[in-house]
N, C-alpha and C. Protein backbone atom coordinates (compact mmCIF):
# COMPACT_ATOMS: atom_id res chain seq x y z
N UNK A 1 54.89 7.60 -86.99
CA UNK A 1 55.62 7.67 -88.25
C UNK A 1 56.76 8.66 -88.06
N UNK A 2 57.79 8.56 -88.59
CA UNK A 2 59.07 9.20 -88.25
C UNK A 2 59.44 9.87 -89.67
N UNK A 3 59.25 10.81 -90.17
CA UNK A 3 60.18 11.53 -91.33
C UNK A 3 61.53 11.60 -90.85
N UNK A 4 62.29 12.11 -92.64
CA UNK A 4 63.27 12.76 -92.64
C UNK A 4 63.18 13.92 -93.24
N UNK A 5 64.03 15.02 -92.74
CA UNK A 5 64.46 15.69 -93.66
C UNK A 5 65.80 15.16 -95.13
N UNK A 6 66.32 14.90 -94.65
CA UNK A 6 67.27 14.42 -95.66
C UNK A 6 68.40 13.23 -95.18
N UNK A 7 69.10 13.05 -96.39
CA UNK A 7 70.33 12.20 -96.03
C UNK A 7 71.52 12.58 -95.51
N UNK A 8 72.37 12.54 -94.57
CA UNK A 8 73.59 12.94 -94.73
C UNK A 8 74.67 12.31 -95.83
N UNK A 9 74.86 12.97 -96.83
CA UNK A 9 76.08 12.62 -97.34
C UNK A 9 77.46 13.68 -97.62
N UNK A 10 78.44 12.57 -97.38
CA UNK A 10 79.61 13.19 -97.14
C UNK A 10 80.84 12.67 -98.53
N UNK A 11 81.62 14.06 -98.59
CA UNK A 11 82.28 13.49 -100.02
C UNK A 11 83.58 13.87 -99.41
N UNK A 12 84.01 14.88 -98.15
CA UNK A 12 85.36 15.03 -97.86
C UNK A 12 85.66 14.99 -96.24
N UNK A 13 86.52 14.85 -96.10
CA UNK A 13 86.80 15.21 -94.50
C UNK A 13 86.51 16.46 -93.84
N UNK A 14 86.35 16.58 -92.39
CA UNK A 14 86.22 17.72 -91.77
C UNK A 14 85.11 18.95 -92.49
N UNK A 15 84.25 17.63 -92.51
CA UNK A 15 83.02 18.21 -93.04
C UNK A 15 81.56 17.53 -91.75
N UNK A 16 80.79 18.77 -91.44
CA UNK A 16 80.03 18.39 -90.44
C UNK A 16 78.40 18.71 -91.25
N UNK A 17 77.39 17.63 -91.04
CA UNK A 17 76.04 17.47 -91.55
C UNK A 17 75.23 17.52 -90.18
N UNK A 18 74.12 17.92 -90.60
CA UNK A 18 72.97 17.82 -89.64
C UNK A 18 71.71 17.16 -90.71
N UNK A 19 70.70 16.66 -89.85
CA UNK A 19 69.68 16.09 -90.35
C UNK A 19 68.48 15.91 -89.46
N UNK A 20 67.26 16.48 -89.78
CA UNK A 20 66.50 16.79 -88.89
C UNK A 20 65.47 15.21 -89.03
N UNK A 21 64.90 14.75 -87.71
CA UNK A 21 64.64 13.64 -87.59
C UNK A 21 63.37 14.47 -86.91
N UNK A 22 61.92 13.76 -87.33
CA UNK A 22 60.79 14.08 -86.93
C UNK A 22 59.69 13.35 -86.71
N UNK A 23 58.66 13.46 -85.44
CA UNK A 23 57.91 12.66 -85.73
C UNK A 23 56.54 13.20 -86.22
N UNK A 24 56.57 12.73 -86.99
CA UNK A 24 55.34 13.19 -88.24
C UNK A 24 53.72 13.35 -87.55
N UNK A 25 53.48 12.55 -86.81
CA UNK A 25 52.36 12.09 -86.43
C UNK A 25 52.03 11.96 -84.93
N UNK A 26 51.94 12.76 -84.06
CA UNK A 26 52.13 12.43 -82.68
C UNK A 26 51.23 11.58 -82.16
N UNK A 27 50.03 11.41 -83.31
CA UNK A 27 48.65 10.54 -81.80
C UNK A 27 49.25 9.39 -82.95
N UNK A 28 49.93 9.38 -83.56
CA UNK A 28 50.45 7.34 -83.82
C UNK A 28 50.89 6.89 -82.94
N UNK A 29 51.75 7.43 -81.81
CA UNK A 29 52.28 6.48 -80.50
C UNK A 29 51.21 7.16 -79.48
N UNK A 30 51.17 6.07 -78.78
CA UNK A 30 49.99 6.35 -77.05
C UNK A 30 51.11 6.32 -76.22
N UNK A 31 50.78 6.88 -75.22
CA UNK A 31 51.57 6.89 -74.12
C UNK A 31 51.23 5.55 -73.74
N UNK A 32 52.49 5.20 -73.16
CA UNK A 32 53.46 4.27 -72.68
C UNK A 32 53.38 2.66 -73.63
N UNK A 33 52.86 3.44 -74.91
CA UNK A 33 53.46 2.38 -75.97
C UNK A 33 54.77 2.53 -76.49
N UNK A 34 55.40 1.40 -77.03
CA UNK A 34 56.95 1.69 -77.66
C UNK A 34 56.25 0.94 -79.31
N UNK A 35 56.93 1.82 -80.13
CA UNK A 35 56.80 1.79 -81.59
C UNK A 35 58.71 1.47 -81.90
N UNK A 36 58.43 0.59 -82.72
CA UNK A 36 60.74 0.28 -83.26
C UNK A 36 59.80 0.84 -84.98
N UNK A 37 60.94 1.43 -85.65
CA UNK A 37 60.85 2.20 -86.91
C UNK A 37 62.28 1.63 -87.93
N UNK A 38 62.44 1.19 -88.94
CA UNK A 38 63.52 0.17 -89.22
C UNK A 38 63.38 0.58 -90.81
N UNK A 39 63.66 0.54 -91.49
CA UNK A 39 64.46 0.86 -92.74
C UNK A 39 63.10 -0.06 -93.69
N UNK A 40 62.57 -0.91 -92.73
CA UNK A 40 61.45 -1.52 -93.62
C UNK A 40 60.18 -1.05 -93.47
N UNK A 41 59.92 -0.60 -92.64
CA UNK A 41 58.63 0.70 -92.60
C UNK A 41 58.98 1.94 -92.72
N UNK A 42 60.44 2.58 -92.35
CA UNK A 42 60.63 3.99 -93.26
C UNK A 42 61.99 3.99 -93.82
N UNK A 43 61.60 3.58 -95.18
CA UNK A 43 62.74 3.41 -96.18
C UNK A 43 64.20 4.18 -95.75
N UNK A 44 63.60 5.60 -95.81
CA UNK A 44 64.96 6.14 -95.59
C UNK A 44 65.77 5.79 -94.11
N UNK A 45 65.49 5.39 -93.26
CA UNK A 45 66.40 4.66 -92.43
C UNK A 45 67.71 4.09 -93.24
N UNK A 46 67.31 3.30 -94.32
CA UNK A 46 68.47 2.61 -94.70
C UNK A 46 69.25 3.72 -95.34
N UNK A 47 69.01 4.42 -95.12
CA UNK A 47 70.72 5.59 -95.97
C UNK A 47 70.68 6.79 -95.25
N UNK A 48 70.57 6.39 -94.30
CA UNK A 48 70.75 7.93 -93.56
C UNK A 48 71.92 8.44 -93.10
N UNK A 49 72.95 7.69 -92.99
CA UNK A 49 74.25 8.70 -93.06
C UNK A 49 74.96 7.63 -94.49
N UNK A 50 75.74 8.40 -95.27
CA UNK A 50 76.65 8.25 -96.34
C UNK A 50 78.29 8.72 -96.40
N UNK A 51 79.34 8.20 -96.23
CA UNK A 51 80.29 8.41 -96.25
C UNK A 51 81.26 7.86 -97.20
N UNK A 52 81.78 9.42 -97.96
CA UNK A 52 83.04 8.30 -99.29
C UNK A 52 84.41 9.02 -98.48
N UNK A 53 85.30 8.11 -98.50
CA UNK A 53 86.82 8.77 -98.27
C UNK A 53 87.75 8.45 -98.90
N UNK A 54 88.49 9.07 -98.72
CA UNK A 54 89.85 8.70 -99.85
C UNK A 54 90.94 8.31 -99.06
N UNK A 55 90.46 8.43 -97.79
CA UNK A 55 92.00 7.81 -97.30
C UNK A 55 91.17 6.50 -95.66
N UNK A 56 92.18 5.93 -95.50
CA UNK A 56 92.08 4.79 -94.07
C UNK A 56 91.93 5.77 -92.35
N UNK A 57 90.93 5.16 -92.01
CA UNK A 57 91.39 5.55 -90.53
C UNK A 57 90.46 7.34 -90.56
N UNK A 58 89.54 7.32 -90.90
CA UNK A 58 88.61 8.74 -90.30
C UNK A 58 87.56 8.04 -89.37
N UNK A 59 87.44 9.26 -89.01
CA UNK A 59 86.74 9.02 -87.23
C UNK A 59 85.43 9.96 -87.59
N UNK A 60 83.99 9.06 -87.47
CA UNK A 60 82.88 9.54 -87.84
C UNK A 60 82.54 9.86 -86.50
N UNK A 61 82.42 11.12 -86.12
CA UNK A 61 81.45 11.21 -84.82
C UNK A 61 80.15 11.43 -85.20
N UNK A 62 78.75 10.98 -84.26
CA UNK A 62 77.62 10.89 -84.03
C UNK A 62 77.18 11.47 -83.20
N UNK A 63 76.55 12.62 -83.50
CA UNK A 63 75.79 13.08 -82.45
C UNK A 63 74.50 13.46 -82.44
N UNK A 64 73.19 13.06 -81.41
CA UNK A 64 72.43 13.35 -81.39
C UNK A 64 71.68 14.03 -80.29
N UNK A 65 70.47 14.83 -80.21
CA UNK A 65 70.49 15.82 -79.09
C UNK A 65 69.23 15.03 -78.37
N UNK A 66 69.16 13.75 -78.02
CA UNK A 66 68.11 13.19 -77.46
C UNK A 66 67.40 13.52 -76.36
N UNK A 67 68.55 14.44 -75.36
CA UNK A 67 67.66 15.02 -74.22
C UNK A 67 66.61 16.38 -74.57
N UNK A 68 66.71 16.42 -75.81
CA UNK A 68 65.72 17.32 -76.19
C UNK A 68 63.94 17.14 -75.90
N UNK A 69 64.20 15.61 -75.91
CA UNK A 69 62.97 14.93 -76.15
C UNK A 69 62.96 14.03 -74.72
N UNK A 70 63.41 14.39 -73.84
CA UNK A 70 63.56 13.15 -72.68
C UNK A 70 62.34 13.13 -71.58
N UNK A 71 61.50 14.68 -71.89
CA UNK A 71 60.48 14.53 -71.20
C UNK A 71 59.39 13.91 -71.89
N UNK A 72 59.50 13.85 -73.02
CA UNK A 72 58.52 12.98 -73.53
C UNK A 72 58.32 11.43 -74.26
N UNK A 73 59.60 10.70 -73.68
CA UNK A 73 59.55 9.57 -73.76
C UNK A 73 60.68 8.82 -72.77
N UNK A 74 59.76 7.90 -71.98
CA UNK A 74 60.68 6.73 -70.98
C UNK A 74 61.73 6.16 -72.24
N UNK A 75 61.72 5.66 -73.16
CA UNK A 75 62.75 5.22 -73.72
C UNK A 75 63.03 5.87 -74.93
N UNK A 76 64.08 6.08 -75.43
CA UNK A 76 63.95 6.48 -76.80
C UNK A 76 65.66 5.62 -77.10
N UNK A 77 65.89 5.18 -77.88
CA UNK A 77 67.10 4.39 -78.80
C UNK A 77 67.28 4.63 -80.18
N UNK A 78 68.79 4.87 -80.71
CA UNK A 78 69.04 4.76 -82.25
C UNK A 78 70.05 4.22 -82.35
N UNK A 79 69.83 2.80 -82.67
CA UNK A 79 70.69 1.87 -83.42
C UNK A 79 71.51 2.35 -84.63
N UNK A 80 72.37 2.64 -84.69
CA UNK A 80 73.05 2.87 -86.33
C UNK A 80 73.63 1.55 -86.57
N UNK A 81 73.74 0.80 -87.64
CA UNK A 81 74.07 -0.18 -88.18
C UNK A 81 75.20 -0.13 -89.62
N UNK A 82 75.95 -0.49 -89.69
CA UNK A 82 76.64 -0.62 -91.17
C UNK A 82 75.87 -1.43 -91.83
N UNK A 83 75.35 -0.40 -93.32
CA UNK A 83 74.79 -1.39 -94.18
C UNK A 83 75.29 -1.60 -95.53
N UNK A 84 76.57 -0.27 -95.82
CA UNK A 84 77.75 -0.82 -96.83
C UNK A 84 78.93 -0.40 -96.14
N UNK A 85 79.90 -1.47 -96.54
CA UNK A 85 81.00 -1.36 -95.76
C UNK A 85 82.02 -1.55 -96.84
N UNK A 86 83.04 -1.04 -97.25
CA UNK A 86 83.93 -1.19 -98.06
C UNK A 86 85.10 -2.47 -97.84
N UNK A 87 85.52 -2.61 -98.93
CA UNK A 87 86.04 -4.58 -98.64
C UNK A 87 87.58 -4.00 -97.96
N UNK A 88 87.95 -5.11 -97.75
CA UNK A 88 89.08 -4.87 -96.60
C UNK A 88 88.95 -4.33 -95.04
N UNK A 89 87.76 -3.82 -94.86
CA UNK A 89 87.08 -3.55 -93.32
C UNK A 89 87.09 -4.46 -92.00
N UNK A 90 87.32 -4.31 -91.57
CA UNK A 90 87.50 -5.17 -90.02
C UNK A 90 85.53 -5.29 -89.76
N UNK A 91 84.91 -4.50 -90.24
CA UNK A 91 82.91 -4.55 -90.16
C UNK A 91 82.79 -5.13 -90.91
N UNK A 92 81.74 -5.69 -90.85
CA UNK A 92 81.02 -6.28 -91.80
C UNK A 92 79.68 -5.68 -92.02
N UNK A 93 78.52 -5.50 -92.88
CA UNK A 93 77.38 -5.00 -93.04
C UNK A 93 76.49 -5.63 -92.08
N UNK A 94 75.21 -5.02 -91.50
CA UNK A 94 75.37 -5.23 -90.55
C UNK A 94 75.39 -5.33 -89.03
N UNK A 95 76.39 -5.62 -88.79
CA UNK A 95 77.24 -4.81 -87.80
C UNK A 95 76.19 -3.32 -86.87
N UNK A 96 77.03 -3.39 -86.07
CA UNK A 96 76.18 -2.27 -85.31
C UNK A 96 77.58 -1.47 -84.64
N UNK A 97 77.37 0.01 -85.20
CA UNK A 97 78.37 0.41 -85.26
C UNK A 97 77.86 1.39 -83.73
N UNK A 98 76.83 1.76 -83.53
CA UNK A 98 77.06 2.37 -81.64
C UNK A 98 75.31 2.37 -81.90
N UNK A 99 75.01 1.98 -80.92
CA UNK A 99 73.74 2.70 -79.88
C UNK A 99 73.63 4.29 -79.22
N UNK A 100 72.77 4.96 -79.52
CA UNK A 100 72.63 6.06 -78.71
C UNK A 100 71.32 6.09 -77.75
N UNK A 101 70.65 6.61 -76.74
CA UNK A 101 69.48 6.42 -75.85
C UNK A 101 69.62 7.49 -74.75
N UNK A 102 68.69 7.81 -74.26
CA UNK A 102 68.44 8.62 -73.00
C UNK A 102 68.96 8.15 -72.06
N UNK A 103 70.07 6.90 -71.77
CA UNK A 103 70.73 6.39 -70.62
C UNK A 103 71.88 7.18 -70.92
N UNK A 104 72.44 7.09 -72.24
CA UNK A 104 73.85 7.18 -72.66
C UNK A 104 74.14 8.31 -73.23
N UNK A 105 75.17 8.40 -73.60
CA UNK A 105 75.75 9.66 -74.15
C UNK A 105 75.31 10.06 -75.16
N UNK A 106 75.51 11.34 -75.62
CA UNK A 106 74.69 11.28 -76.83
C UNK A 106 75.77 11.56 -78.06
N UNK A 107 76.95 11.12 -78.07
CA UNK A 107 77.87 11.02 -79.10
C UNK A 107 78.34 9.31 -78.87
N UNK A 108 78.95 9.18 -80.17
CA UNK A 108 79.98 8.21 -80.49
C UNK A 108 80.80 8.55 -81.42
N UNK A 109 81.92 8.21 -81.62
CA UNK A 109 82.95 7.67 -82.91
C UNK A 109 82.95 6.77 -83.37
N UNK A 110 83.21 6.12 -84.26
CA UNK A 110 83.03 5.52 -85.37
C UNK A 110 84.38 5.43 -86.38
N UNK A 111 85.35 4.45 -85.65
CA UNK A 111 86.88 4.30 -86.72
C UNK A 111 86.08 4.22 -87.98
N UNK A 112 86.50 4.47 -89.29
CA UNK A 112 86.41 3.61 -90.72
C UNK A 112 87.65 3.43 -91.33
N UNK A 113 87.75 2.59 -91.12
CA UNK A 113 89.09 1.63 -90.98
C UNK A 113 89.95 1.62 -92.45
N UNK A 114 88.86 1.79 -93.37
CA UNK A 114 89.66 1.73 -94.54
C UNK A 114 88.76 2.75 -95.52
N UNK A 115 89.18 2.90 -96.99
CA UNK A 115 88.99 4.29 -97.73
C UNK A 115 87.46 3.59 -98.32
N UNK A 116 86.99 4.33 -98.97
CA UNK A 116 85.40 3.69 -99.94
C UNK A 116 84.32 4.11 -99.18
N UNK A 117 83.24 4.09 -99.92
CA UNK A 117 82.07 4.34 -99.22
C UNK A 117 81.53 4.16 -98.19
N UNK A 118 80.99 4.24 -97.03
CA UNK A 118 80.40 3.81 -96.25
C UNK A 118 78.71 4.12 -96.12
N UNK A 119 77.76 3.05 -95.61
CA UNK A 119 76.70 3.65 -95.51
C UNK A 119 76.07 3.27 -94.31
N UNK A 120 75.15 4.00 -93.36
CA UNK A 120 74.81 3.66 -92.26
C UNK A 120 73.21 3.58 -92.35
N UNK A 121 72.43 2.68 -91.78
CA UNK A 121 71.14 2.80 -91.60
C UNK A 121 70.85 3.11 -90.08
N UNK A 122 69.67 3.04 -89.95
CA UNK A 122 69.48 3.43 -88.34
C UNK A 122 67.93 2.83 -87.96
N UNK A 123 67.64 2.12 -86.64
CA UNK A 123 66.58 1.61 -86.06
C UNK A 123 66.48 2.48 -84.95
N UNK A 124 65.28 2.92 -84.74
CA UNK A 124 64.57 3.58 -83.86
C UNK A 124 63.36 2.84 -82.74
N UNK A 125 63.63 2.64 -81.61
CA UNK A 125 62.74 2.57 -80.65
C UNK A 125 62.45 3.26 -79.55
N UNK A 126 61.14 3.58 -79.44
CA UNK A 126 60.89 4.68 -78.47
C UNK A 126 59.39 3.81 -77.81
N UNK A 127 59.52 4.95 -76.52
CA UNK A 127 58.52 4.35 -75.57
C UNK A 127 58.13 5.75 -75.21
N UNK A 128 56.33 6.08 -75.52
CA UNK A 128 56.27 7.17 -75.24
C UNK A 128 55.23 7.32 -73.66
N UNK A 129 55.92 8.74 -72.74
CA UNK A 129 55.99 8.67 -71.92
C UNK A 129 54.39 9.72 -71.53
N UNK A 130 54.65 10.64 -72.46
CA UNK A 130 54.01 11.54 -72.71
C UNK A 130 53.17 12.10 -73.99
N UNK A 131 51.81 12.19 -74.31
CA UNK A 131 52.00 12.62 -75.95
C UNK A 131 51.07 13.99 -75.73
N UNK A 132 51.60 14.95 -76.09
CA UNK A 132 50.94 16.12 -76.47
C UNK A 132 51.59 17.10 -77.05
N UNK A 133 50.58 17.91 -77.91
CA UNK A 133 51.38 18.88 -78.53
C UNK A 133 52.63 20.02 -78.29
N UNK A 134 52.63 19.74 -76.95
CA UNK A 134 53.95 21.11 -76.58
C UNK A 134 55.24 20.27 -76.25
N UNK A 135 55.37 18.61 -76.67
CA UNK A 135 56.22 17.96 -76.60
C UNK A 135 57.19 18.62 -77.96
N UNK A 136 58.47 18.47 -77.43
CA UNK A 136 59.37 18.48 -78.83
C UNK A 136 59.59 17.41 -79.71
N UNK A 137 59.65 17.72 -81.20
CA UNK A 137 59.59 16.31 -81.50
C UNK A 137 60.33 16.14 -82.31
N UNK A 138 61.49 17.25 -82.19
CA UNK A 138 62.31 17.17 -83.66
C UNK A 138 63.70 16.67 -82.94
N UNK A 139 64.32 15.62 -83.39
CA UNK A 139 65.77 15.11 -82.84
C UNK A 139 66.69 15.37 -84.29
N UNK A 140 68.02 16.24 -83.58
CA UNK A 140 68.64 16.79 -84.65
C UNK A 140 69.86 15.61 -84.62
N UNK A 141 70.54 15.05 -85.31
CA UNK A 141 71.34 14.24 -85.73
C UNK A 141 72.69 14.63 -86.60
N UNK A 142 73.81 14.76 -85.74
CA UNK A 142 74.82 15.61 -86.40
C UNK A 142 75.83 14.79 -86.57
N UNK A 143 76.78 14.65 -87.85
CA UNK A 143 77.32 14.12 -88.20
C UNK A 143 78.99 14.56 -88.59
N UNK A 144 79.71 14.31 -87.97
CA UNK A 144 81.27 14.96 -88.02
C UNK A 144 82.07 14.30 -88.55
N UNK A 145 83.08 14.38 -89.91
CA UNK A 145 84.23 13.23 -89.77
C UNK A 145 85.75 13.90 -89.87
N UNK A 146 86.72 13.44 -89.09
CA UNK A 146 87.55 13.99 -89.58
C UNK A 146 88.82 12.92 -89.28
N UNK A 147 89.88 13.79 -89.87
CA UNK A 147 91.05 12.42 -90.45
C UNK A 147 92.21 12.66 -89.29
């Protein structure tokens, strides 16, 4: 089971959020099972980052600190997805706006192409490698936008 601490929401530019991502329950995954976590078994997936702007063209960076956790899982992935997208957008809802994982980097950007809300959900799959208590289990998720 995966908590949150909270939502990121954002109301101006050059404003940076964090959001602590946890796993609640460590003997729910066995080693070298993979568990996916989706907005339909933990609600708050679907609003976990929030963005309103007033103007075209801000650049959402994503960052997450996944090698925090790399000794204790062969895979770990976070899908972010657009799940409101403001009209006139080149996205559509959705859409999959970057992948992050223990292969890859652990940032992206994110054009938003035009002004209005945005909202992001996020899918989680992990494969755990390791389970015991001196594993870390908190993945911090930081959120940057600026114009």
């Amino acid at each position: 089971m995966i908590c949150y601490k909270s939502v990121l929401v954002f109301a101006i530019t050059d404003q940076k959020e964090t959001v602590l991502l946890q796993n609640c329950t460590l003997g729910e995954i066995e080693e070298g099972e993979t568990k996916t976590c989706d907005k339909n078994s933990v609600p708050s997936l679907g609003n976990l980052i929030q963005v309103r702007t007033s103007k075209a063209d801000i650049t959402l960076l994503i960052e997450v600190n996944l090698d925090a956790i790399e000794k204790c899982y062969a895979t770990y992935n976070m899908t972010f997805k657009f799940s409101n997208v403001p009209a006139g957008s080149k996205w559509s809802n959705g859409d999959t706006a970057c992948t992050l994982s223990l292969n890859s980097p652990n940032h992206y950007s994110i054009k938003l192409d035009v002004a209005g809300t945005w909202t992001f959900e996020s899918e989680i799959t992990a494969t755990a490698k390791s389970v015991s208590y001196d594993c870390p289990t908190t993945v911090t998720i930081t959120a940057t936008i600026n114009d």
